[in-house]
Protein backbone atom coordinates (compact mmCIF):
# COMPACT_ATOMS: atom_id res chain seq x y z
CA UNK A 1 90.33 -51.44 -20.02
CA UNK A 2 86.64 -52.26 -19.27
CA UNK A 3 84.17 -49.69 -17.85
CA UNK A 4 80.44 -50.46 -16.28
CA UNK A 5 78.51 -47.75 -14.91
CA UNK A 6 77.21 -47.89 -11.60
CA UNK A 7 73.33 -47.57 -9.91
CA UNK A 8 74.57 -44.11 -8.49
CA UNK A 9 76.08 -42.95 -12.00
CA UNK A 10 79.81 -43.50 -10.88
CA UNK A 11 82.07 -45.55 -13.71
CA UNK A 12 83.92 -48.70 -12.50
CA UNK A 13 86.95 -49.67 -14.44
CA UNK A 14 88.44 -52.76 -14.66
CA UNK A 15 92.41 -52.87 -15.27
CA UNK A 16 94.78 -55.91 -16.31
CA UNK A 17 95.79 -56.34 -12.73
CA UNK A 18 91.81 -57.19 -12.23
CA UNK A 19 91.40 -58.81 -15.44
CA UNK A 20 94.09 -61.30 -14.24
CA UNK A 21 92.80 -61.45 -10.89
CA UNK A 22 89.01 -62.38 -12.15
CA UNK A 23 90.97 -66.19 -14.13
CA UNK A 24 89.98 -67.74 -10.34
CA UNK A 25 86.70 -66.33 -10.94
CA UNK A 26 85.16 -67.27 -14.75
CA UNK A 27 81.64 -67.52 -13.46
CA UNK A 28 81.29 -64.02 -12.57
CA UNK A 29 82.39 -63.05 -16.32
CA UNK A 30 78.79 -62.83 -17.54
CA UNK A 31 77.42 -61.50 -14.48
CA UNK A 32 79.99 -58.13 -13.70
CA UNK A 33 77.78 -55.65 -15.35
CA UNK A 34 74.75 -56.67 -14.14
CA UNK A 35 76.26 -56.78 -10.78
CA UNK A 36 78.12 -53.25 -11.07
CA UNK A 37 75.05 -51.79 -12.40
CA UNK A 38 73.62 -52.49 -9.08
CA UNK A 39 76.56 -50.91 -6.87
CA UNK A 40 76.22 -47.35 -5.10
CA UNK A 41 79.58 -46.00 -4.93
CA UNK A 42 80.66 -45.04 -0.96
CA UNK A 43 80.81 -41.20 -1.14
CA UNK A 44 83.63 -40.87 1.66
CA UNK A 45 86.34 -42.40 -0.68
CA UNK A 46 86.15 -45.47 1.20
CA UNK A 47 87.17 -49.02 -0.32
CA UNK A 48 84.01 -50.49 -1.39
CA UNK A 49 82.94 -54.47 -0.25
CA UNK A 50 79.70 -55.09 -0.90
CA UNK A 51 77.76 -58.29 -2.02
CA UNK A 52 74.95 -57.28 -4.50
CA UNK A 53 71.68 -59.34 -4.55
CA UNK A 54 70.57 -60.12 -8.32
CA UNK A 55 67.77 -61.37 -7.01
CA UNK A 56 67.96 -64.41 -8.77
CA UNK A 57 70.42 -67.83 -8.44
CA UNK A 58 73.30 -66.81 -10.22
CA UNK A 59 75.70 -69.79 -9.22
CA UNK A 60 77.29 -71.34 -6.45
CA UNK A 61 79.20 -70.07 -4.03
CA UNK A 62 82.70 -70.87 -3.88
CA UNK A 63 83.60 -70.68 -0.11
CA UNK A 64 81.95 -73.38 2.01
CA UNK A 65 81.57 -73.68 5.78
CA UNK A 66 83.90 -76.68 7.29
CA UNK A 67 84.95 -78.19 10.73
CA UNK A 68 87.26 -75.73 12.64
CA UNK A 69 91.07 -76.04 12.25
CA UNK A 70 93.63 -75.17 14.46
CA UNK A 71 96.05 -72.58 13.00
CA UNK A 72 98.98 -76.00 13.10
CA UNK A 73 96.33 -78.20 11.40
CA UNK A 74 97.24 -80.25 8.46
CA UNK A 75 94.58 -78.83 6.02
CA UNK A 76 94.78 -79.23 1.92
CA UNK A 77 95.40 -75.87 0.45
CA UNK A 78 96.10 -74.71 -3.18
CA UNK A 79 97.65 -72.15 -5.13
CA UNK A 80 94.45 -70.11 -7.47
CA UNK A 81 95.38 -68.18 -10.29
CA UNK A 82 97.19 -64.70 -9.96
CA UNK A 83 97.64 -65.36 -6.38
CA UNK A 84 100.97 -65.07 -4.10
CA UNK A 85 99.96 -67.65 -1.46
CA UNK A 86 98.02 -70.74 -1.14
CA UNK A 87 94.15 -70.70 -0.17
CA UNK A 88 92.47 -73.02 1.99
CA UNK A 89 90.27 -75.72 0.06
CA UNK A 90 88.26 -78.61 0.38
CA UNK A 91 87.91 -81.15 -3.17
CA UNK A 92 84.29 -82.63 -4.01
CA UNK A 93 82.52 -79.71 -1.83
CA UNK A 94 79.82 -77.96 -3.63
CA UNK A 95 78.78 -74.71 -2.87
CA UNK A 96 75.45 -73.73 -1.42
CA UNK A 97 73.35 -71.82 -4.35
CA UNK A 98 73.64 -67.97 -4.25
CA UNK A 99 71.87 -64.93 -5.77
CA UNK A 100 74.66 -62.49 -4.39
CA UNK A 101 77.75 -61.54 -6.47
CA UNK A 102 80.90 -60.09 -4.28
CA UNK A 103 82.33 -56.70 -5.59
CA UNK A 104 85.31 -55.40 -3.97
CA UNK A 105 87.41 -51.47 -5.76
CA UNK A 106 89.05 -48.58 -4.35
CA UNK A 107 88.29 -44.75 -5.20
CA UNK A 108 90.24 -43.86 -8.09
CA UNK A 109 92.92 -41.23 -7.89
CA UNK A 110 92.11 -38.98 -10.68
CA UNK A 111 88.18 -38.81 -10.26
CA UNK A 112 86.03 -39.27 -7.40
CA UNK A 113 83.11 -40.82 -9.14
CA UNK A 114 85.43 -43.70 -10.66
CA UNK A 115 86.38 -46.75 -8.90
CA UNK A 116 89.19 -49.44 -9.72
CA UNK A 117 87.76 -53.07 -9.57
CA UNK A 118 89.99 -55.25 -6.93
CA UNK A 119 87.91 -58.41 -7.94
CA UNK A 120 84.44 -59.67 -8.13
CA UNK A 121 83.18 -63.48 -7.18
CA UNK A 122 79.86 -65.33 -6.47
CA UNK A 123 78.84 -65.78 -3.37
CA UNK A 124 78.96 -63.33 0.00
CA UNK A 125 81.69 -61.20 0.77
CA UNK A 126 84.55 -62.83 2.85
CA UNK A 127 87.69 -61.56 5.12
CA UNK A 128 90.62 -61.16 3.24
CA UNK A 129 93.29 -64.45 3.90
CA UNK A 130 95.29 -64.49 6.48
CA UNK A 131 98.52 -63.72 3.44
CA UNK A 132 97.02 -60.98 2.03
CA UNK A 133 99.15 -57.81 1.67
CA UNK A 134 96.50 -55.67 2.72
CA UNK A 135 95.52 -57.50 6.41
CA UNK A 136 97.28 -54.47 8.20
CA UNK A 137 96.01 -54.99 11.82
CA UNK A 138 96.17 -57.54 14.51
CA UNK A 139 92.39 -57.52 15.00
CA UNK A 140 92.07 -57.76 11.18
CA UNK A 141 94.18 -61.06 10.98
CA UNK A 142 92.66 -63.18 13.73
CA UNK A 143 89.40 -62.24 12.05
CA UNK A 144 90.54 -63.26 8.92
CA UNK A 145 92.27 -66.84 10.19
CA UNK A 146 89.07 -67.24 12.79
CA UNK A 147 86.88 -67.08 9.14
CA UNK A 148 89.75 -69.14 7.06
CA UNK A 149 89.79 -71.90 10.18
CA UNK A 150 86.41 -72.73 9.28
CA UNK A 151 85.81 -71.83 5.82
CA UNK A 152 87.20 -72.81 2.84
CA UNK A 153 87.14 -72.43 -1.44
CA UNK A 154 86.01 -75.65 -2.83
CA UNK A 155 88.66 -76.61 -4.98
CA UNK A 156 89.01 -76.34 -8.67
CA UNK A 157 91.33 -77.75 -10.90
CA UNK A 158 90.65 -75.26 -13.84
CA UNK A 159 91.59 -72.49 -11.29
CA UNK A 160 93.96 -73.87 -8.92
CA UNK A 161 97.24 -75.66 -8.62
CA UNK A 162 97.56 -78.88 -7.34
CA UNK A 163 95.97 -79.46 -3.90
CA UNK A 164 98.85 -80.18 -0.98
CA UNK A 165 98.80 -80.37 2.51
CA UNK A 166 100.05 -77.95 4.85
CA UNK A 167 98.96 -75.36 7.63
CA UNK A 168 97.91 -71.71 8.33
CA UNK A 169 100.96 -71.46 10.15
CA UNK A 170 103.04 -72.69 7.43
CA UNK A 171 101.18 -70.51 4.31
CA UNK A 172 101.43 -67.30 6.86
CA UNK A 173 104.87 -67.54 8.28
């Protein structure tokens, strides 16, 4: 399991569950230390989501703004590595350039100054998808499908499954 130390002198380790989840997300590979090295660790417990500035272009985002969908829409979606659901996508998008890498952990259980790396991406932070396990609230999911309505990943085939065409409705239900 890899550690990185944080800005604020807190450890960040990454387990297999991570490690798997970080396949959609090569191009942050080379930049996850720099960009943990930059992170000061919530000191409430909380679950940490912040986008750190590198200060320099660092890549492309991979989540690009599109026209609005209905939640019935056809829409092309695919299924990204390590991932229970389809995501929203649009093919032959590029993303705008970006100096921010995404960092997203929870506290750890055995040591306060520790966190457990979720994932990491380029680009700014985003609401979870409307699928995930963790959208607990009402509030929570129509932010998320408001966001997911008129955003989307651009689509890669390194990443990703084949693209298809379907709905929020149907990828939620």
């Amino acid at each position: 399991m890899r550690e990185f130390q944080t800005a604020c002198g807190g450890t960040m380790v990454v387990p297999p569950k991570a490690e798997e989840h970080l396949r959609a997300h090569p191009e942050v590979q080379a930049l996850l230390g720099d960009a943990i090295a930059r992170v000061i660790l919530p000191t409430a417990g909380e679950f940490l989501a912040v986008a750190v500035d590198l200060r320099r272009i660092v890549g492309r985002s991979g989540c690009v703004q599109t026209p609005r969908i209905g939640l019935n829409d056809p829409a092309t979606f695919a299924l990204r590595s390590a991932r229970a659901r389809m995501s929203r996508v649009v093919v032959a998008a590029v993303g705008p350039e970006t100096s921010r890498v995404a960092v997203l952990g929870f506290p750890s259980r055995e040591d306060r100054r520790t966190y457990v790396l979720v994932t990491t991406f380029v680009g700014p932070l985003a609401p979870k998808e409307p699928w995930d396990q963790f959208v607990r609230t009402e509030a929570e999911r129509r932010e998320s499908l408001d966001f997911w309505c008129t955003n989307a990943l651009v689509y890669d085939s390194a990443v990703m499954g084949p693209v298809v065409t379907s709905s929020w409705a149907a990828i939620v239900r």
